[in-house]
Protein backbone atom coordinates (compact mmCIF):
# COMPACT_ATOMS: atom_id res chain seq x y z
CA UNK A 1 18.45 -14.36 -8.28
CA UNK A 2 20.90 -11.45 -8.77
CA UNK A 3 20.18 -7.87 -7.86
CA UNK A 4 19.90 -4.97 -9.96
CA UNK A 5 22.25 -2.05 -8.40
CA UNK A 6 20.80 1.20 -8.80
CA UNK A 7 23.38 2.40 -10.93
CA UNK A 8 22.24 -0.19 -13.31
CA UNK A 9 18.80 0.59 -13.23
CA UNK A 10 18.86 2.72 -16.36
CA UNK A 11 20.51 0.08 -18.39
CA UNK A 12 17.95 -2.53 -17.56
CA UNK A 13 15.10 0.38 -18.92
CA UNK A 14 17.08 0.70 -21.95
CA UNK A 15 16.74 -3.14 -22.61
CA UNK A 16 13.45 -2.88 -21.90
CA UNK A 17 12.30 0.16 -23.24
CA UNK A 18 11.05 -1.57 -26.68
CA UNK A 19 8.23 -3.76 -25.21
CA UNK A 20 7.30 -1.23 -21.75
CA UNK A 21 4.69 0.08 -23.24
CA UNK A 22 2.97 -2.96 -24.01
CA UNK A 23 3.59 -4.31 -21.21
CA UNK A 24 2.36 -1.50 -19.07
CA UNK A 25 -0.68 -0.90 -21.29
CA UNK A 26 -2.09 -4.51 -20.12
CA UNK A 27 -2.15 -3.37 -16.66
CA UNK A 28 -5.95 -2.62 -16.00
CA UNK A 29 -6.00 1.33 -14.72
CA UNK A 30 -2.42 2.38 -15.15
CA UNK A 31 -2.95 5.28 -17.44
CA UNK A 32 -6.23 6.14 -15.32
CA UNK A 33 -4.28 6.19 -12.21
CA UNK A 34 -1.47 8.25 -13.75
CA UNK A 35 -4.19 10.84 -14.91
CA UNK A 36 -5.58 10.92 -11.64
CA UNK A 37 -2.16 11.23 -9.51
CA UNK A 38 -1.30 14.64 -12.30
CA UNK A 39 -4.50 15.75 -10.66
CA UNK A 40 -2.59 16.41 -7.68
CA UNK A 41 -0.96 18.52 -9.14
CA UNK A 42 -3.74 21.16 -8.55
CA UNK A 43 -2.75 22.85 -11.82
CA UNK A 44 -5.18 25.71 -12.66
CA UNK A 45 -6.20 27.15 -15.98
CA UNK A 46 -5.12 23.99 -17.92
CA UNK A 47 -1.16 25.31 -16.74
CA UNK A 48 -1.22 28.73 -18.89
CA UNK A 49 2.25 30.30 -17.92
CA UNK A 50 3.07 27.27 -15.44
CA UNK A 51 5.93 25.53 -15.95
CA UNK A 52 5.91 21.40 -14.92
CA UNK A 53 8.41 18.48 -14.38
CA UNK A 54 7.71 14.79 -15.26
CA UNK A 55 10.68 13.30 -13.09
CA UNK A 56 11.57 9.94 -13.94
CA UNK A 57 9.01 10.24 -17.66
CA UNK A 58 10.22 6.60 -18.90
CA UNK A 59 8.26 6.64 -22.71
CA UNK A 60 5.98 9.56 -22.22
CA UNK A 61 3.33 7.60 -20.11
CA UNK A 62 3.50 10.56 -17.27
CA UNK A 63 3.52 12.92 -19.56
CA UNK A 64 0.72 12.45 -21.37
CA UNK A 65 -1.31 11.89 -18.05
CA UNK A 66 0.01 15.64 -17.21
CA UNK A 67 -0.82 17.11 -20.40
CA UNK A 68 -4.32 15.89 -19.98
CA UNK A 69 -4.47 17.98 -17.14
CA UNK A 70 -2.16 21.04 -18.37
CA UNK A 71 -2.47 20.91 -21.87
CA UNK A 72 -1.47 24.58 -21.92
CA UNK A 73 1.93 24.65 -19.25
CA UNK A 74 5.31 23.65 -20.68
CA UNK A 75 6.25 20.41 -19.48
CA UNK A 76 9.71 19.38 -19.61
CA UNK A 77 10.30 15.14 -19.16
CA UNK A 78 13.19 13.93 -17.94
CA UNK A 79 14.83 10.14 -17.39
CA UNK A 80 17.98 8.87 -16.91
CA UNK A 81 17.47 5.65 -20.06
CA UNK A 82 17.97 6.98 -22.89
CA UNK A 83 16.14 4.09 -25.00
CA UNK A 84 13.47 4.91 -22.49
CA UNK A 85 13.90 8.55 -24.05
CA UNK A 86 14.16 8.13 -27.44
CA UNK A 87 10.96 6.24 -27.02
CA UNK A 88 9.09 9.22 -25.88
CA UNK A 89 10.84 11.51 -27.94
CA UNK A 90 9.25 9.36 -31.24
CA UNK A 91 5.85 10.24 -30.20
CA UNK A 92 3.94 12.82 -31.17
CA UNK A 93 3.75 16.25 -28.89
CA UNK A 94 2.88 19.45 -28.91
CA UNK A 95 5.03 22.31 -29.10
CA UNK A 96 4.76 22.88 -25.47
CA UNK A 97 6.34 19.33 -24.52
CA UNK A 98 10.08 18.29 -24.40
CA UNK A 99 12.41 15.73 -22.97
CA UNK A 100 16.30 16.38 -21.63
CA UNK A 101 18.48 13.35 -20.65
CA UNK A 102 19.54 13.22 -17.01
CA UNK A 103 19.75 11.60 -14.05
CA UNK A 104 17.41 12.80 -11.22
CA UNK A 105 20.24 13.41 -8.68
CA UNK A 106 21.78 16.14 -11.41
CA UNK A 107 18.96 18.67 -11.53
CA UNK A 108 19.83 21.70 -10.08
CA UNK A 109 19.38 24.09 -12.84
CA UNK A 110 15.83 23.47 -15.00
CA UNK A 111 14.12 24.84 -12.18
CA UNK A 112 11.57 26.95 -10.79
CA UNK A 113 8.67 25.00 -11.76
CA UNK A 114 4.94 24.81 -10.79
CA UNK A 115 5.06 21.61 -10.16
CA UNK A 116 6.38 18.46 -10.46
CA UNK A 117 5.31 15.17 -11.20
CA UNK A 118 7.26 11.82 -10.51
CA UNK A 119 5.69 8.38 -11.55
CA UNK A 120 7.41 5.03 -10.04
CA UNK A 121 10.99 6.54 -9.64
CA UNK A 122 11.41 7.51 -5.82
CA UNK A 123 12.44 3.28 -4.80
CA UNK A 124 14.90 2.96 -7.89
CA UNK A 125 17.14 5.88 -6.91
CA UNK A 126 20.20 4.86 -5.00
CA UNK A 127 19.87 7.40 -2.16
CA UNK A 128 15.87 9.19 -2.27
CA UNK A 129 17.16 11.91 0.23
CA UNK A 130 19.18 13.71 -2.01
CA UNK A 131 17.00 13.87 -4.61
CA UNK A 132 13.97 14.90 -2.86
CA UNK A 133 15.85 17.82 -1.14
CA UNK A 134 16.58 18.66 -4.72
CA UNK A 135 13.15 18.72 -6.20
CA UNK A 136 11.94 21.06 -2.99
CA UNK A 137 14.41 23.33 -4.57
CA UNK A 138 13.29 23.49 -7.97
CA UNK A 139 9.79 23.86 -6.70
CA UNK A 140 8.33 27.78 -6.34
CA UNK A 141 6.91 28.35 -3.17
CA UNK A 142 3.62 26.48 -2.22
CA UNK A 143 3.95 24.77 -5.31
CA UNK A 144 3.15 20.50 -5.52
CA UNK A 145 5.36 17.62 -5.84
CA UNK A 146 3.09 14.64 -6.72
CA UNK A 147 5.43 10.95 -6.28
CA UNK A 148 3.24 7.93 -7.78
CA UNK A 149 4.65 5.07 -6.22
CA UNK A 150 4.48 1.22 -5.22
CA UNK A 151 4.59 1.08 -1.53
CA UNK A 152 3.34 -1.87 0.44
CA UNK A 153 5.14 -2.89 3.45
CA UNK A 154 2.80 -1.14 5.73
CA UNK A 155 0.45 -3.92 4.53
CA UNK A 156 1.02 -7.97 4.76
CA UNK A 157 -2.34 -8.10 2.52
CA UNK A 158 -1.08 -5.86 -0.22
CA UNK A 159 2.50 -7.29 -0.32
CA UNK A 160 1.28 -10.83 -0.77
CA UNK A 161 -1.02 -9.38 -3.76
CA UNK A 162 1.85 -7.60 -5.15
CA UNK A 163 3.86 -10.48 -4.62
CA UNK A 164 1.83 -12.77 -6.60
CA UNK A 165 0.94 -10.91 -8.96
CA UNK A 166 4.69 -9.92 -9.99
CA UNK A 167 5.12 -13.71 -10.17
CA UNK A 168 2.56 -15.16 -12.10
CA UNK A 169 1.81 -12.24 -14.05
CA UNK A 170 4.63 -9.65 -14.55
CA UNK A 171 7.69 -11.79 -14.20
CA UNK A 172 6.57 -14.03 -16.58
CA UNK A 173 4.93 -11.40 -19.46
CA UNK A 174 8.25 -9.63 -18.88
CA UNK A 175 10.53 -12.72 -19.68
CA UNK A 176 8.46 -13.25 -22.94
CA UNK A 177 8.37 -9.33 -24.23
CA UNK A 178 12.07 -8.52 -23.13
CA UNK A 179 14.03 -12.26 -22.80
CA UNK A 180 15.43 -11.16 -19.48
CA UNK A 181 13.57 -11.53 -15.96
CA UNK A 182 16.36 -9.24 -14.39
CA UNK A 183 14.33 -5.70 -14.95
CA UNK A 184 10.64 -7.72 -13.21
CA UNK A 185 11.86 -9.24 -10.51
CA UNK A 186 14.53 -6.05 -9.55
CA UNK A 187 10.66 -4.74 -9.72
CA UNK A 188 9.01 -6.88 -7.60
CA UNK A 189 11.87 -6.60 -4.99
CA UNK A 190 12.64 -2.85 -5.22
CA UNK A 191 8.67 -2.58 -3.96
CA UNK A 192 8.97 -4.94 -1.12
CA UNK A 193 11.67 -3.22 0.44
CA UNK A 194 10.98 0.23 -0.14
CA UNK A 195 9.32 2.36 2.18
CA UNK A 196 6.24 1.95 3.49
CA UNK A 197 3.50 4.28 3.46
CA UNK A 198 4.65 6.04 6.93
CA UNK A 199 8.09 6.27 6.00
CA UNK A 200 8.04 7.78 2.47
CA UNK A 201 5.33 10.66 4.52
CA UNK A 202 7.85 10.90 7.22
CA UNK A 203 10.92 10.74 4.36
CA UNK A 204 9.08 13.35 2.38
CA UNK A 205 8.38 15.88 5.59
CA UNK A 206 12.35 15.71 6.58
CA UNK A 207 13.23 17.00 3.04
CA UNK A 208 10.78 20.07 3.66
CA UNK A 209 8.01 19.38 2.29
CA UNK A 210 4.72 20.11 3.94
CA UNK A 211 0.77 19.55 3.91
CA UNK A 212 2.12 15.60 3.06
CA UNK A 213 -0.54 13.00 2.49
CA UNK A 214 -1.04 9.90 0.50
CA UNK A 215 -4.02 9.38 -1.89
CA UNK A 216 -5.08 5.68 -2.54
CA UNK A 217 -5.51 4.22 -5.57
CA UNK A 218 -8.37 2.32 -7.21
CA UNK A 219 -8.95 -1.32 -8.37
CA UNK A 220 -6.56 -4.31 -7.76
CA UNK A 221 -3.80 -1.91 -7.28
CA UNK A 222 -5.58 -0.45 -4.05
CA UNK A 223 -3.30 -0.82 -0.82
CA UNK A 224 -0.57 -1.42 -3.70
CA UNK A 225 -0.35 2.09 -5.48
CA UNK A 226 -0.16 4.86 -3.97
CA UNK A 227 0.06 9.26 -4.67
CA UNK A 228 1.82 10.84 -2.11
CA UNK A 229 1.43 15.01 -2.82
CA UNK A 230 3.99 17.64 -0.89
CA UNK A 231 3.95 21.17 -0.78
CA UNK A 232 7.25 23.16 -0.96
């Protein structure tokens, strides 16, 4: 089947962006692992005066998992698909939330923040390096980055779960939601080949962040999902 470039990823989300959250929503634990990756975040006093990044916010998934941990910081969301956006943007937020369209490699001026939060984008950007050397920048000193991400190549067992269930699961439910496979299987495939757990540490200390680990998460996604935290 055809790839998805990475320049096209946005326009794939944009197609999409009408049945994601559906479609997301039937995954057992997703919003229960996104709440528990914000966690990470170690944000204190429910973020009063801090000032946080959802990277990559697609409809507003990742930032309503931060805001149930800092429902007092502004939080700014930010994604490159603008259907993905305007999704977001139609639900309801507090004052405190808001969204900007942009693409993560652009970023240079929204910063400092306290942290910053990015849920299942690190594998669909073109180049990760660049980027990540970006959000250390926007980061105040000893604050968090917190990347939620697929990773599984570390793991034969975990690949062959994540391979099967992309294939008789979210291949298929994304075929009948959105009439196009392209988005799913770019999915599946963009995991397999990404980095594995090692690598994205190792990837992550090279761009200058430090105290790196990798938090596991729970339920069929175990070995799967992953929250890698980073200290600027």
């Amino acid at each position: 089947m055809a790839g998805l470039a990475a320049d096209a990823v946005p326009g794939a989300f944009d197609l999409a962006a009408p049945g994601y959250d559906l479609l997301v929503g039937a995954n057992p634990g997703y919003h229960r692992e996104l709440r528990r990756a914000a966690t990470a975040l170690g944000i204190a006093d429910s973020g009063a005066g801090r000032r946080l990044l959802d990277l990559g916010c697609g409809t507003g998934a990742s930032t309503a998992a931060l805001l149930s941990v800092a429902p007092r910081a502004e939080i700014i969301g930010v994604d490159a698909s603008a259907g993905m956006l305007l999704r977001a943007a139609r639900k309801p937020w507090p004052d405190n939330v808001s969204f900007v369209h942009a693409r993560a490699e652009g970023l240079t001026t929204l910063g400092p923040f306290d942290g910053i939060f990015a849920a299942y984008l690190i594998r669909n950007l073109a180049d990760p390096d660049p980027v990540l050397a970006t959000i250390h920048g926007l980061l105040k000193p000893r604050a968090r980055f917190v990347a939620h991400e697929y990773s599984v190549r570390d793991s034969p067992v975990a690949g062959a779960i994540w391979t099967a269930v992309c294939w008789t699961v979210i291949i298929p439910a994304g075929v009948v939601v959105t009439r196009s496979p392209k988005l799913y299987t770019y999915l599946w495939r963009s995991v397999v080949s990404f980095d594995g757990v090692r690598a994205l540490r190792d990837r992550l200390r090279r761009n200058g962040f430090t105290d790196v680990r990798a938090l596991p998460a729970c339920g069929w996604q175990r070995g799967i999902l992953h929250t890698f935290v980073g200290q600027a």
